[in-house]
C-alpha atoms as a PDB file:
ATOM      1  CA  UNK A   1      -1.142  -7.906  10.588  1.00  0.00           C
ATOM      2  CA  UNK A   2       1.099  -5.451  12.075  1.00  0.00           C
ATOM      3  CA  UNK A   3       1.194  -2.012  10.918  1.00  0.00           C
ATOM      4  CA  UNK A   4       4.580  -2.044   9.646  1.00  0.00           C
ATOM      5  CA  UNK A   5       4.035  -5.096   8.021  1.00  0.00           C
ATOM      6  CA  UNK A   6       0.862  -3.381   6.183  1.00  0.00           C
ATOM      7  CA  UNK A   7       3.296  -0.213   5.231  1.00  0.00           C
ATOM      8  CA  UNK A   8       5.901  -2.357   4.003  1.00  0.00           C
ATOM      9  CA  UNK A   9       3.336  -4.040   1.936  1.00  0.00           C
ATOM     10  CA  UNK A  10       2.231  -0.896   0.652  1.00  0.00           C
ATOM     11  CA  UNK A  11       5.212   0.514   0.241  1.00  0.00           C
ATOM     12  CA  UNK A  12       6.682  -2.769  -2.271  1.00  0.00           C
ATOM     13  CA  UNK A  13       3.555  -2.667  -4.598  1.00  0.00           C
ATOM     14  CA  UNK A  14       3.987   0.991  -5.278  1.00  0.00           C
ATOM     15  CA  UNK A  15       7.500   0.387  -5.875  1.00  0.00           C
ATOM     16  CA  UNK A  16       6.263  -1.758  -8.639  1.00  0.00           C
ATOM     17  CA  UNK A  17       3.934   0.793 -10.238  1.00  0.00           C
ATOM     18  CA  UNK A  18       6.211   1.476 -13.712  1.00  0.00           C
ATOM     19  CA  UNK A  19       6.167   5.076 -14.698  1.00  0.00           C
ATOM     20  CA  UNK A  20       3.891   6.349 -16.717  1.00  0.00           C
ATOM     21  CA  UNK A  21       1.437   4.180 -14.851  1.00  0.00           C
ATOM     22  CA  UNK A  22      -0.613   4.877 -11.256  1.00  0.00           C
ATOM     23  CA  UNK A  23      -2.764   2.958  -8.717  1.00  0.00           C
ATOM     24  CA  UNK A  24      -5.604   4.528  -6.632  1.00  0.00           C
ATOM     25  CA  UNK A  25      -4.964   4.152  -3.369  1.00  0.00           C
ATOM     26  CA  UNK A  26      -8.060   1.491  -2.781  1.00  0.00           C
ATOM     27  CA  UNK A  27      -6.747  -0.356  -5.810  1.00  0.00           C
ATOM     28  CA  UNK A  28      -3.435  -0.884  -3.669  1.00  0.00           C
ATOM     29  CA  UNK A  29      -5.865  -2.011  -0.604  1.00  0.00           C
ATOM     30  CA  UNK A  30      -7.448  -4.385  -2.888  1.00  0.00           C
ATOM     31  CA  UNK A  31      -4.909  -5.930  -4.290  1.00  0.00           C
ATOM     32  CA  UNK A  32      -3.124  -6.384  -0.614  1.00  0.00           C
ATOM     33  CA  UNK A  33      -6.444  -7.797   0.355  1.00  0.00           C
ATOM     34  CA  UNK A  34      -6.634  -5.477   3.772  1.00  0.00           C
ATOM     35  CA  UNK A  35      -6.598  -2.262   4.997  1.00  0.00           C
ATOM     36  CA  UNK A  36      -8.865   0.196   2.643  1.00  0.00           C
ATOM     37  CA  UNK A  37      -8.135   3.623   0.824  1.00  0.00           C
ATOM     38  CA  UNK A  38      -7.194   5.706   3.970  1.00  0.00           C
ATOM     39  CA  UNK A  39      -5.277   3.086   5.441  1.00  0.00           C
ATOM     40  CA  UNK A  40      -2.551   3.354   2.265  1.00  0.00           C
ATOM     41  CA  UNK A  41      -3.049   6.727   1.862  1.00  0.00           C
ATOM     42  CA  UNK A  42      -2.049   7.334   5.719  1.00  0.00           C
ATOM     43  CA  UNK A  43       0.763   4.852   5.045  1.00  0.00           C
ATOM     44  CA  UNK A  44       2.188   7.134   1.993  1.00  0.00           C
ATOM     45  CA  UNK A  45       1.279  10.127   3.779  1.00  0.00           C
ATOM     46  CA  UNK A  46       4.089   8.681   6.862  1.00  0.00           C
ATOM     47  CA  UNK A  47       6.714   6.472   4.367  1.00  0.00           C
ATOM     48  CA  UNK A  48       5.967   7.506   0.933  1.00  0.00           C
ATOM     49  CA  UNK A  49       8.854   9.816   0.476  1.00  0.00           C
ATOM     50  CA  UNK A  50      11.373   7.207  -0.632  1.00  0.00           C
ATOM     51  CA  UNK A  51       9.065   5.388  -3.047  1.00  0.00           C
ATOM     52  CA  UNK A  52       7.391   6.890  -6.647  1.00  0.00           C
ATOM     53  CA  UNK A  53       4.544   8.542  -4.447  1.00  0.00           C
ATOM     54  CA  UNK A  54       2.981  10.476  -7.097  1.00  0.00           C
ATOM     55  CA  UNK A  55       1.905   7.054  -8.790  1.00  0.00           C
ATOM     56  CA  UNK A  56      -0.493   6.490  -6.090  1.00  0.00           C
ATOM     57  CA  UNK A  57      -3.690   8.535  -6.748  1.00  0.00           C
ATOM     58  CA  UNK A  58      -6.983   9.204  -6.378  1.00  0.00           C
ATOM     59  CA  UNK A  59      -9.592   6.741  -7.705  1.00  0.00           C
ATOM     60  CA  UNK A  60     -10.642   9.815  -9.901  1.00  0.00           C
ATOM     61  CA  UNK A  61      -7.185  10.334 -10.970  1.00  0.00           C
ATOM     62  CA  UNK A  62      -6.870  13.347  -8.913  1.00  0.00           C
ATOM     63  CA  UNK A  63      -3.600  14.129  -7.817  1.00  0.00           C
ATOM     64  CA  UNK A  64      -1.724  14.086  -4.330  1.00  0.00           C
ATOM     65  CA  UNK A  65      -3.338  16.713  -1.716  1.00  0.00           C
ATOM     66  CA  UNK A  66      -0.471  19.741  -1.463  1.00  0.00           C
ATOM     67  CA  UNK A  67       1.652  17.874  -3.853  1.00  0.00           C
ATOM     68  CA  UNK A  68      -0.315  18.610  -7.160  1.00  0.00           C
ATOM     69  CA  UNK A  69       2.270  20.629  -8.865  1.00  0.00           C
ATOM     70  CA  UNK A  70       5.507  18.173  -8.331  1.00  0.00           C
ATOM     71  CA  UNK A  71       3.324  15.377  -9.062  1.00  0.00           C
ATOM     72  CA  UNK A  72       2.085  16.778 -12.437  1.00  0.00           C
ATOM     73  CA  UNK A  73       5.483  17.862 -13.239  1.00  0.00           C
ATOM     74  CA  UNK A  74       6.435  14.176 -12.595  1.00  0.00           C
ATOM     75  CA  UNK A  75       3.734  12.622 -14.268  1.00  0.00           C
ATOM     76  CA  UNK A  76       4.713  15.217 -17.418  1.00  0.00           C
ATOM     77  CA  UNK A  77       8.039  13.718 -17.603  1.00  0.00           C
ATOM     78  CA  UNK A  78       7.327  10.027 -17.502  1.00  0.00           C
ATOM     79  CA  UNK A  79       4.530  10.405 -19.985  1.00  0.00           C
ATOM     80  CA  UNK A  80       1.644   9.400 -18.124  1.00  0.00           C
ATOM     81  CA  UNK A  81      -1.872  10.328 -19.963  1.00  0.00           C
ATOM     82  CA  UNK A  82      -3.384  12.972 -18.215  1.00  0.00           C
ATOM     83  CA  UNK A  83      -6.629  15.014 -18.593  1.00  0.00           C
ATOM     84  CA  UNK A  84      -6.229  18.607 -17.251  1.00  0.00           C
ATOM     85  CA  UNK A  85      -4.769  18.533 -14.131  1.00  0.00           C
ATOM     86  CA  UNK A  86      -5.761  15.210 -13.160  1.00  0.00           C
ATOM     87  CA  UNK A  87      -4.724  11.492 -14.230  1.00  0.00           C
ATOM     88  CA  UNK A  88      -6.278   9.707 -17.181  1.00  0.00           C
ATOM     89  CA  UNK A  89      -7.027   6.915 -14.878  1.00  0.00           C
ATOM     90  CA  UNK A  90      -9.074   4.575 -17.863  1.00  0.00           C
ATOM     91  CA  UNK A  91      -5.529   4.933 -19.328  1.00  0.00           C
ATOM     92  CA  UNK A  92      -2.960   4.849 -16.890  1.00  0.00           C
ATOM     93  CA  UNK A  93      -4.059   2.841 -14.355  1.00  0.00           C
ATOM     94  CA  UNK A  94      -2.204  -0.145 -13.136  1.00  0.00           C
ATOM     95  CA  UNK A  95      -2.860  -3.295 -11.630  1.00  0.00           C
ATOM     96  CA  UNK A  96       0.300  -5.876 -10.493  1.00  0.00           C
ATOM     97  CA  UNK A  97      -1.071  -9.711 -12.381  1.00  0.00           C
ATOM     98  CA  UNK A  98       0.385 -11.729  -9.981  1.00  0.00           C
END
């Protein structure tokens, strides 16, 4: 598969994430079947901007790298559980069922 075609991919499934919800980015690789955690997290790194980026976490639940505060203050306002500074992943996390 193409790279673009991978990003794209990427890119739809966290369009889908609702809000107050997240996906880690190997949950994202998973459910695309290719690619692993890096792979999506270079793709939202390049293309994220026009997409909810701050769903897309850490499998932790730690937030975006040099993003943390926006992403909390996003997270905040959609009412997505949180512990501390980080996301309440047992909680929030989010998994497309089709």
């Amino acid at each position: 598969m193409a790279d673009d075609d991978f990003a794209e991919l990427v890119l739809t499934v966290v369009e889908r994430i609702p809000p107050g919800r997240v996906m880690s980015y190997g949950a994202i690789a998973d459910y695309l079947g290719r690619g692993g955690p890096r792979q999506v997290g270079s793709v939202m790194a390049r293309e994220g901007g026009g997409v909810p980026w701050h769903r897309v976490v850490a499998a932790n639940g730690r937030l975006v790298p040099g993003h943390e505060q926006e992403a909390l203050r996003r997270h905040r306002q959609e009412g997505t559980p949180l512990k501390s500074d980080k996301v309440d992943m047992r909680r929030a996390a989010w998994y497309p069922e089709d």
